[in-house]
PDB file of N, CA and C in Angstrom:
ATOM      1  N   UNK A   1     112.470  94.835 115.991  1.00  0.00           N
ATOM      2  CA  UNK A   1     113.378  95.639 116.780  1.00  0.00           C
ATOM      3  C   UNK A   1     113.576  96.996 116.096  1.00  0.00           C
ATOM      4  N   UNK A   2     113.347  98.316 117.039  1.00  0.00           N
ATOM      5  CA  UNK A   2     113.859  99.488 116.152  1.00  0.00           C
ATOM      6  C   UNK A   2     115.338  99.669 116.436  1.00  0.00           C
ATOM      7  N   UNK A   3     115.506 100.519 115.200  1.00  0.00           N
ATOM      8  CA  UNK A   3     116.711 100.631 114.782  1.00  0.00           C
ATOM      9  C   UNK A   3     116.810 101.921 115.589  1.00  0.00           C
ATOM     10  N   UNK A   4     118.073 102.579 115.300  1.00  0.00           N
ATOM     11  CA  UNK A   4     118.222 103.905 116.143  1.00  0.00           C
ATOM     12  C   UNK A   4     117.602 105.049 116.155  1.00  0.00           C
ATOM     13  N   UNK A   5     117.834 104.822 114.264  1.00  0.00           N
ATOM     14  CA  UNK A   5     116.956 106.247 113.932  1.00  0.00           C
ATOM     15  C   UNK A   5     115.197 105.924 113.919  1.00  0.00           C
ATOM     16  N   UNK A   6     114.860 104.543 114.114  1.00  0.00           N
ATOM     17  CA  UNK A   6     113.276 104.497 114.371  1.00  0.00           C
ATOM     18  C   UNK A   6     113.051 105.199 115.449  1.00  0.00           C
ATOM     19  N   UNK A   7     113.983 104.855 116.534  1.00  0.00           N
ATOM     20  CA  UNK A   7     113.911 105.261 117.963  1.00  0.00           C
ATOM     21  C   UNK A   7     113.652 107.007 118.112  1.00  0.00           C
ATOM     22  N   UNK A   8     114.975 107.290 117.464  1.00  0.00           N
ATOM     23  CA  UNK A   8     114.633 109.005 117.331  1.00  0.00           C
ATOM     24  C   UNK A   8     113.704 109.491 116.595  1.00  0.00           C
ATOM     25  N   UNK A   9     113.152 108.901 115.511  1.00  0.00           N
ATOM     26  CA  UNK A   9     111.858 109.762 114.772  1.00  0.00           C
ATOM     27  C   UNK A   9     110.665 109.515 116.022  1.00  0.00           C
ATOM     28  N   UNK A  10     110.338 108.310 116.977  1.00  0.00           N
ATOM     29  CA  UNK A  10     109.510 107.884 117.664  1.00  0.00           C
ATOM     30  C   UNK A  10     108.825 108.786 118.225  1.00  0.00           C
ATOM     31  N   UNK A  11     110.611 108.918 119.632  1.00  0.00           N
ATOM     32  CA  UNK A  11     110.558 110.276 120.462  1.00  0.00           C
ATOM     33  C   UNK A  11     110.307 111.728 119.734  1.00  0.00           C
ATOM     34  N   UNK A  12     111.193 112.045 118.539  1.00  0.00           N
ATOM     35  CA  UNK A  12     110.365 113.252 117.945  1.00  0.00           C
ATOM     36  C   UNK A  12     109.320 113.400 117.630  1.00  0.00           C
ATOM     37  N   UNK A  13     108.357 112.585 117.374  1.00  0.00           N
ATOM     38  CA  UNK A  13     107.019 112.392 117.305  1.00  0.00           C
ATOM     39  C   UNK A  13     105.718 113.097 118.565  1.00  0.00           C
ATOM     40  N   UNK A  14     106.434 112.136 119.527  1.00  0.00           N
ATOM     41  CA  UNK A  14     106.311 112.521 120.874  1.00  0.00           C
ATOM     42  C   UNK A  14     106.477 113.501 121.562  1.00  0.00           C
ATOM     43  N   UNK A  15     107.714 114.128 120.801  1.00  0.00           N
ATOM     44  CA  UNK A  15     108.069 116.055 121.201  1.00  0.00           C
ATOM     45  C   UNK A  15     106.808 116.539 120.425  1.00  0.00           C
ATOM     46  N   UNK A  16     106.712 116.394 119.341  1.00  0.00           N
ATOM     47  CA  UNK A  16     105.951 117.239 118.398  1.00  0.00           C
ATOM     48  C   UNK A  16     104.409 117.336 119.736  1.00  0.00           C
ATOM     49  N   UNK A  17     104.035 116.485 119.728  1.00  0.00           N
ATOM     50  CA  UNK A  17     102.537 116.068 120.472  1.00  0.00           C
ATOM     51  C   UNK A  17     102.762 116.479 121.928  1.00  0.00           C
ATOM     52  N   UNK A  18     103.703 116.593 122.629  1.00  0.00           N
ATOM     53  CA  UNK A  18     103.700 117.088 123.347  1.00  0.00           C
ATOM     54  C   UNK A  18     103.701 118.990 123.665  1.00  0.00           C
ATOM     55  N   UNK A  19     104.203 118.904 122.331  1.00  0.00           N
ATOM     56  CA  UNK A  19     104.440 120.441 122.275  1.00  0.00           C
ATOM     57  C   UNK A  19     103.135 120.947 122.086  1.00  0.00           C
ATOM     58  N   UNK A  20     102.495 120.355 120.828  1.00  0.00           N
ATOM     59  CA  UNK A  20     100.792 120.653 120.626  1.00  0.00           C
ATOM     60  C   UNK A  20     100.166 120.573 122.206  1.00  0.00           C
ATOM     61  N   UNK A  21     100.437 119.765 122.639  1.00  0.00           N
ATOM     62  CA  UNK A  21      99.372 119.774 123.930  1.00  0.00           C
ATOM     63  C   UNK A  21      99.322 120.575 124.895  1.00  0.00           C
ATOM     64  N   UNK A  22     101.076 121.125 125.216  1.00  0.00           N
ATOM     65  CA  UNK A  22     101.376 122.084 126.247  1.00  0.00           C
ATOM     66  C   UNK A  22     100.341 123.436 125.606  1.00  0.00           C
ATOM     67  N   UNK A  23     100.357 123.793 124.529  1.00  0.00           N
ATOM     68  CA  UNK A  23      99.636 125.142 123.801  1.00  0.00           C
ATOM     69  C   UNK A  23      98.220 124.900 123.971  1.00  0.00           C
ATOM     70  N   UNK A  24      97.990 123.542 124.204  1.00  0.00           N
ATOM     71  CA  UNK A  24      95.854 123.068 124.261  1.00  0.00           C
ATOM     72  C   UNK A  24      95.829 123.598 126.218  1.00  0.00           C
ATOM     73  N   UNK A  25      96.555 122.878 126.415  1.00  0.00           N
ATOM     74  CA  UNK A  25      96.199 123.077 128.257  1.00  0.00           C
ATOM     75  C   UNK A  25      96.751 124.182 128.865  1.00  0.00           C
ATOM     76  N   UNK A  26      97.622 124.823 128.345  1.00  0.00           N
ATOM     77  CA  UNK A  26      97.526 126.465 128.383  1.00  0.00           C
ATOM     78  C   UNK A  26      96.336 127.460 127.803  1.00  0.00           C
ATOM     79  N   UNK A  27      96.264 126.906 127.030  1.00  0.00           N
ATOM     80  CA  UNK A  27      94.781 127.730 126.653  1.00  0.00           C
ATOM     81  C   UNK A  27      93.546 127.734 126.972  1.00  0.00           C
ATOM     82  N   UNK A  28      93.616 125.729 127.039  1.00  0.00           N
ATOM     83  CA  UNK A  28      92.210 125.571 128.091  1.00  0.00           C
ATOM     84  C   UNK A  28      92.094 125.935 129.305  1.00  0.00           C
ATOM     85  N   UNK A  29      93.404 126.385 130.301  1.00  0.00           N
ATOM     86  CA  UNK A  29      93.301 126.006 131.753  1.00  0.00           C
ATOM     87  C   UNK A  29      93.616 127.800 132.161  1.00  0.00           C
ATOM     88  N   UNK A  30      93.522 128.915 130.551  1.00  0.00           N
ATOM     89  CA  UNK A  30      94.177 130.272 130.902  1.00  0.00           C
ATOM     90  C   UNK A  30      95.436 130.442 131.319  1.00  0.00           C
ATOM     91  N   UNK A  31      96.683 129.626 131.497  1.00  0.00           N
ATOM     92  CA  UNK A  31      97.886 129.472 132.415  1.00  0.00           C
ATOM     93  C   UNK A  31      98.704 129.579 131.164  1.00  0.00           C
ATOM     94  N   UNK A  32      99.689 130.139 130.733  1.00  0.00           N
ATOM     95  CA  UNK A  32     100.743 129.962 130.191  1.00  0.00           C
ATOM     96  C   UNK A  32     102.283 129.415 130.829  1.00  0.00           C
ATOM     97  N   UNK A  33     101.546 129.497 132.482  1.00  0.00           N
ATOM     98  CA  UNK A  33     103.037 128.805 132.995  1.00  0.00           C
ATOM     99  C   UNK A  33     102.734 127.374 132.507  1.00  0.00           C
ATOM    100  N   UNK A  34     101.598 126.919 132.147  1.00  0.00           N
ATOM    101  CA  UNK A  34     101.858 125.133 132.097  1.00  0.00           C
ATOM    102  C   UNK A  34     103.034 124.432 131.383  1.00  0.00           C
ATOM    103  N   UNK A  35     103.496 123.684 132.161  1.00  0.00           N
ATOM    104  CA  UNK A  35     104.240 123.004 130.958  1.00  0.00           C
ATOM    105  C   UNK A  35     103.822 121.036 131.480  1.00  0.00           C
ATOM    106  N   UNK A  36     103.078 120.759 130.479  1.00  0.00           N
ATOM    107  CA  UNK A  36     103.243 119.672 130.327  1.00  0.00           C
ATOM    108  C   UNK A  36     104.039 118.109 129.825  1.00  0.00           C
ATOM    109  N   UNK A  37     104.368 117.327 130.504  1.00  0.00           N
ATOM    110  CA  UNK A  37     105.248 116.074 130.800  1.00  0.00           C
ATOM    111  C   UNK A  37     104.350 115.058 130.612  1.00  0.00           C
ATOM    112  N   UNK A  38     104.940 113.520 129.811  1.00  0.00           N
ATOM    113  CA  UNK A  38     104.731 112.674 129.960  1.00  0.00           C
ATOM    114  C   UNK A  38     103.505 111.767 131.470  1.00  0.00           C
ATOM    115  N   UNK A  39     104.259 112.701 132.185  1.00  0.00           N
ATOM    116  CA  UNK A  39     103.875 112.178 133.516  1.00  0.00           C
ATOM    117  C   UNK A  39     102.799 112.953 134.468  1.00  0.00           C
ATOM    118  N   UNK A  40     102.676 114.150 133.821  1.00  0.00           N
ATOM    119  CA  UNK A  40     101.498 114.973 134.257  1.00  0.00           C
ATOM    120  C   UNK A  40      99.890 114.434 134.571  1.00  0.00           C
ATOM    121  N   UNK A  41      99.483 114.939 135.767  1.00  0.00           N
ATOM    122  CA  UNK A  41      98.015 113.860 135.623  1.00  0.00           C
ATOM    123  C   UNK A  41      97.249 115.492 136.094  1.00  0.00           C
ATOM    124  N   UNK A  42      96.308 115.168 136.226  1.00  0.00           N
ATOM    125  CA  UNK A  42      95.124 116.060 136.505  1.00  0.00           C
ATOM    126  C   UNK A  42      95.591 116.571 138.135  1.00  0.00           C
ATOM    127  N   UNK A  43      95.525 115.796 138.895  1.00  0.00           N
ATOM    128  CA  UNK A  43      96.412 116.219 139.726  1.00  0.00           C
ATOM    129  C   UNK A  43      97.283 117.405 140.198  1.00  0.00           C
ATOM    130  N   UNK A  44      98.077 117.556 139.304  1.00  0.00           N
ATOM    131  CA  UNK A  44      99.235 118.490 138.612  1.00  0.00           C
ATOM    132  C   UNK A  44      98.431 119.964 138.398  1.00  0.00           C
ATOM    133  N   UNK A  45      97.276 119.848 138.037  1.00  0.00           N
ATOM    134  CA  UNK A  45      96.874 121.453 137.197  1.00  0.00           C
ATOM    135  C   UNK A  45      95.361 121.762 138.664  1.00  0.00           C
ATOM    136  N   UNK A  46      95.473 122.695 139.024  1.00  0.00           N
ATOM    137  CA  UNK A  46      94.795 122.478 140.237  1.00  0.00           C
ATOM    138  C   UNK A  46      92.809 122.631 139.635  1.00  0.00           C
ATOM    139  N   UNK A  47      92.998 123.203 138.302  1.00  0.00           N
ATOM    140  CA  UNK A  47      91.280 123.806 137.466  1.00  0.00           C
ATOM    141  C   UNK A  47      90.919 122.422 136.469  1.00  0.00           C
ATOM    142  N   UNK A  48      91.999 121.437 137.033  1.00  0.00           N
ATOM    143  CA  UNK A  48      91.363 120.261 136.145  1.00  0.00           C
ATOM    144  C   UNK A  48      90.467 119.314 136.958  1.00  0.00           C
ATOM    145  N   UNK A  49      89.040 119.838 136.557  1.00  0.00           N
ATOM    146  CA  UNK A  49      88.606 118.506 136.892  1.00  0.00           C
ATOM    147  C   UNK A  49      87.594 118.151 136.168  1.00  0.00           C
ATOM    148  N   UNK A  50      86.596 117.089 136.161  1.00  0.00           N
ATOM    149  CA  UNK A  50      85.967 116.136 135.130  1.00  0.00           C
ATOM    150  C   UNK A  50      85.229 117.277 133.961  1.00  0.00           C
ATOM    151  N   UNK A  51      85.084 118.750 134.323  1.00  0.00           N
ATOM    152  CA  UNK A  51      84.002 119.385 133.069  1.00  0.00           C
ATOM    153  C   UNK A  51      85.085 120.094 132.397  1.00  0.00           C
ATOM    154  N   UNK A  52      86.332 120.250 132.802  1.00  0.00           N
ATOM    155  CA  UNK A  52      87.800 120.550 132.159  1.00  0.00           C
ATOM    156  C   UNK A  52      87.858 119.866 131.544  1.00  0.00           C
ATOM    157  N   UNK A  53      88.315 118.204 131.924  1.00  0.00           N
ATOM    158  CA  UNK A  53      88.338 117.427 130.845  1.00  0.00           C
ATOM    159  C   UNK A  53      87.526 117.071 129.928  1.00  0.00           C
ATOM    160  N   UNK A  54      86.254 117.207 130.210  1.00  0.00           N
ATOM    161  CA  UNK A  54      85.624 116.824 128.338  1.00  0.00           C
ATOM    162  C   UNK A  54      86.314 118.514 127.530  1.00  0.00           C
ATOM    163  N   UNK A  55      86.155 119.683 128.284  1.00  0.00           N
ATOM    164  CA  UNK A  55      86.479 120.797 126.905  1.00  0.00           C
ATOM    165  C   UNK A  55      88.481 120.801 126.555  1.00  0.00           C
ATOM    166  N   UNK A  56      88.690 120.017 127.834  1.00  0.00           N
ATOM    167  CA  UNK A  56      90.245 119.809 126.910  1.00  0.00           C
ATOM    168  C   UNK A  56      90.225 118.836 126.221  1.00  0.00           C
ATOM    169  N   UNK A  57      89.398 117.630 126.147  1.00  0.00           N
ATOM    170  CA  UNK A  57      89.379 116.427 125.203  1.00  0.00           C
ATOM    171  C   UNK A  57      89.291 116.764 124.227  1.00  0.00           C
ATOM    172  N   UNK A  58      88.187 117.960 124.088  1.00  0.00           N
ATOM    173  CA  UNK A  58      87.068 118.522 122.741  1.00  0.00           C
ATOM    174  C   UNK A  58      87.949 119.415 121.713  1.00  0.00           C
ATOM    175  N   UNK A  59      89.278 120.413 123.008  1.00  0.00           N
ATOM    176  CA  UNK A  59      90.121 120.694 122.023  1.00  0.00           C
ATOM    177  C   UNK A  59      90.989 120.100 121.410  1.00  0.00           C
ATOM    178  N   UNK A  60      91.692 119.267 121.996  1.00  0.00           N
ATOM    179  CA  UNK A  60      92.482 118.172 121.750  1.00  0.00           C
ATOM    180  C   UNK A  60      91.740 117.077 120.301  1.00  0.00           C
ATOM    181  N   UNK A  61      90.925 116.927 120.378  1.00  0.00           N
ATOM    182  CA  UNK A  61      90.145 116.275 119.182  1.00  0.00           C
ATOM    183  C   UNK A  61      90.242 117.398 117.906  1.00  0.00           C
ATOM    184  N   UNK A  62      89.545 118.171 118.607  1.00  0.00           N
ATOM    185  CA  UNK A  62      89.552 119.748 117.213  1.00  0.00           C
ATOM    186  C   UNK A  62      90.840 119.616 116.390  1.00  0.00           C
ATOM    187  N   UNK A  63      91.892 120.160 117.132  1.00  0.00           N
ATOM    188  CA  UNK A  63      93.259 120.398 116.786  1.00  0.00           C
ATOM    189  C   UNK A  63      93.925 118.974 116.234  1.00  0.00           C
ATOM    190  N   UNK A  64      93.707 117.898 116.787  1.00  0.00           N
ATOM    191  CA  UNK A  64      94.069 116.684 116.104  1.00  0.00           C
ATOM    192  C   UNK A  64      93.510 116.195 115.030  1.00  0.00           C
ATOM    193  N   UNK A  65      92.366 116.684 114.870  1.00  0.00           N
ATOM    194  CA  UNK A  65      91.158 116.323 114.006  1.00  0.00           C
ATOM    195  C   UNK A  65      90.794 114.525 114.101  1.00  0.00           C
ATOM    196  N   UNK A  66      90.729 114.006 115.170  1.00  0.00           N
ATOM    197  CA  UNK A  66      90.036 112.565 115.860  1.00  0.00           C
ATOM    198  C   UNK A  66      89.505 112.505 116.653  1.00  0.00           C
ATOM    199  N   UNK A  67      88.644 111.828 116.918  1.00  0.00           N
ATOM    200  CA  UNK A  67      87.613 111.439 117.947  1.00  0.00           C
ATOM    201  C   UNK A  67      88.037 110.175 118.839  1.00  0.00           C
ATOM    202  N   UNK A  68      87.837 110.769 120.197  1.00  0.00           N
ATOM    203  CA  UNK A  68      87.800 109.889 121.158  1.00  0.00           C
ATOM    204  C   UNK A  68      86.695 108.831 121.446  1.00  0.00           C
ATOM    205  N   UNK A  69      86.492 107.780 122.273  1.00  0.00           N
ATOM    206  CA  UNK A  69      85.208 107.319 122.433  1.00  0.00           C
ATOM    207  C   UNK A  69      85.461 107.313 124.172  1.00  0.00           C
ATOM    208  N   UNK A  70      84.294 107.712 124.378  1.00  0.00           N
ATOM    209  CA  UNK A  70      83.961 108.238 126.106  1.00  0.00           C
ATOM    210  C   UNK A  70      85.192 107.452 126.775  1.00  0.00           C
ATOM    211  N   UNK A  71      85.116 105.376 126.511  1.00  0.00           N
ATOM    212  CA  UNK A  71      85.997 104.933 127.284  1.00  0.00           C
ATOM    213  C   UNK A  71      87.222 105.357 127.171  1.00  0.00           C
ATOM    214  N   UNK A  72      87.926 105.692 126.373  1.00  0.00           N
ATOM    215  CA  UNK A  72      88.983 105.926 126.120  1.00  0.00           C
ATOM    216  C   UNK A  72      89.443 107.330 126.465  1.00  0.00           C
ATOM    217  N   UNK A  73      88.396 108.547 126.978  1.00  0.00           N
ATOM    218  CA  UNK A  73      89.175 109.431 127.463  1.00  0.00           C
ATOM    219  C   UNK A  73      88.861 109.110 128.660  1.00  0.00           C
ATOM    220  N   UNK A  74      88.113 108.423 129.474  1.00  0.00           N
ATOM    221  CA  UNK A  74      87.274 108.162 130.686  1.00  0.00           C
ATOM    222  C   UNK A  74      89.199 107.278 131.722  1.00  0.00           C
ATOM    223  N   UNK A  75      89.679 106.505 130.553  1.00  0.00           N
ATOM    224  CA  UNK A  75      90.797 105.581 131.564  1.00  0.00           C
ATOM    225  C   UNK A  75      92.148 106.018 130.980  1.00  0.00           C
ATOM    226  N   UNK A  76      91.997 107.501 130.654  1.00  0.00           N
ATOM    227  CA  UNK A  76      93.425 108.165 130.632  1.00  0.00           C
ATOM    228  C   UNK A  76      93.726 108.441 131.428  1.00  0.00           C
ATOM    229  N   UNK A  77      95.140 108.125 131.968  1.00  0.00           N
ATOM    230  CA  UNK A  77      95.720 108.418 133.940  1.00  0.00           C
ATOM    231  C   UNK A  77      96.456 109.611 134.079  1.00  0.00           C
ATOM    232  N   UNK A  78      97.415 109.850 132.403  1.00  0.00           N
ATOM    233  CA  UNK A  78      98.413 111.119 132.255  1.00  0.00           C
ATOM    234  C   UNK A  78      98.248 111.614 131.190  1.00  0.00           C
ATOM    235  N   UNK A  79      99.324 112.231 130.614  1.00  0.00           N
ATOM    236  CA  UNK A  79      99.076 112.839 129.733  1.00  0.00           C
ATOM    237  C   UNK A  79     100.187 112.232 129.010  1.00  0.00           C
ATOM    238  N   UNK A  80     101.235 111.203 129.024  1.00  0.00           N
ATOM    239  CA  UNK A  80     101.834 110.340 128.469  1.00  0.00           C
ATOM    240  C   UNK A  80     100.726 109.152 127.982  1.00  0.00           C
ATOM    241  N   UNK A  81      99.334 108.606 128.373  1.00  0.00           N
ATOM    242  CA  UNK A  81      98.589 107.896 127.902  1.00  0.00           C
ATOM    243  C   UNK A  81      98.135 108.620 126.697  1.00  0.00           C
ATOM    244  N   UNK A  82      97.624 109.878 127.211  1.00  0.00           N
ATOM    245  CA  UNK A  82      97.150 110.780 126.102  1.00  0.00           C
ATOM    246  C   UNK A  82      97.860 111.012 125.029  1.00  0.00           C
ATOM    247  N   UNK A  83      99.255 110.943 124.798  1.00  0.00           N
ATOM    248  CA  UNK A  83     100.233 110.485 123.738  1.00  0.00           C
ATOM    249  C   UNK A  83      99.908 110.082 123.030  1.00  0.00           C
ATOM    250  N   UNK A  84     100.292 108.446 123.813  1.00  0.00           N
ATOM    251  CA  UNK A  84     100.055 107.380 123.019  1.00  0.00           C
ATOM    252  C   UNK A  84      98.684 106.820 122.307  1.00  0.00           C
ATOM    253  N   UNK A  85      97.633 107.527 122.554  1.00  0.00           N
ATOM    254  CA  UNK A  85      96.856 107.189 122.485  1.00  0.00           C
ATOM    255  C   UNK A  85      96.062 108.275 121.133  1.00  0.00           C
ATOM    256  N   UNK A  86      97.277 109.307 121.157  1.00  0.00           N
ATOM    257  CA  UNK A  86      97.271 110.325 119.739  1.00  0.00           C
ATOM    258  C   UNK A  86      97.929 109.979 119.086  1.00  0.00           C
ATOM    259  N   UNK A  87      98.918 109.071 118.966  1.00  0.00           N
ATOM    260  CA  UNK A  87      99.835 108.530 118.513  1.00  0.00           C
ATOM    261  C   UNK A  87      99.059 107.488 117.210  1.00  0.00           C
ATOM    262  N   UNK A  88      98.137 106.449 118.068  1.00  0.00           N
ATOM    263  CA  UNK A  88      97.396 105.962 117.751  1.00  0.00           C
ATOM    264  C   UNK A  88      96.011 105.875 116.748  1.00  0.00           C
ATOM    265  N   UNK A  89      95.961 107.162 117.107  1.00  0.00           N
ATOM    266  CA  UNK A  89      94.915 107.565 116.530  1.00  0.00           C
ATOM    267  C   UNK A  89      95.174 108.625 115.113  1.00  0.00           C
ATOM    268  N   UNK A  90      96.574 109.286 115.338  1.00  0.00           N
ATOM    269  CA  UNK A  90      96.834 109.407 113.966  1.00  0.00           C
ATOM    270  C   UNK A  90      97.896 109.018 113.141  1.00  0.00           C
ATOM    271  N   UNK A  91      98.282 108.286 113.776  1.00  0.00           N
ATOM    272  CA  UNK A  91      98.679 106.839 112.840  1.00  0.00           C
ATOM    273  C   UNK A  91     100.320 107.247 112.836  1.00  0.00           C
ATOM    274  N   UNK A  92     100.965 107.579 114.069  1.00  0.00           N
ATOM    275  CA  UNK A  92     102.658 107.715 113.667  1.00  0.00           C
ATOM    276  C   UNK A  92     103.128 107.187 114.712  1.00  0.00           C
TER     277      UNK A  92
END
């Protein structure tokens, strides 16, 4: 069970990575209006589509310094998967 303050370092974690990402898909997509959410899907950004996503994966890897494997960016739905799934991968 987390405790309170596990809870809040969690979500700050989650700010942090979210904040990194809003600055990747603004840059990849040219838009500085983006602001990206938990709940954001491809959908949402009208220049995203499948050859967007490998060069936002590619930055997103750069800047994180980890590697994806095809399946795993292939059955990301949002950008709250994409989190957790940086979360994961660098270990907080």
């Amino acid at each position: 069970m987390f405790t309170a303050i596990e809870k809040e370092l969690s979500y700050m974690k989650k700010e942090i990575i979210l904040e990194k990402l809003n600055g990747i898909f603004r840059e990849n997509f040219d838009d500085d209006t983006i602001v990206v959410s938990e709940k954001t899907t491809a959908s949402d950004i009208d220049e995203w589509d499948s050859l967007e996503h490998v060069n936002l994966m590619a930055k997103i890897e750069k800047e994180f310094n980890v590697k994806f494997e095809l399946r795993e960016m292939l059955t990301l739905k949002d950008v709250g998967e994409m989190v957790n799934l940086l979360e994961k991968k660098i270990g907080v």
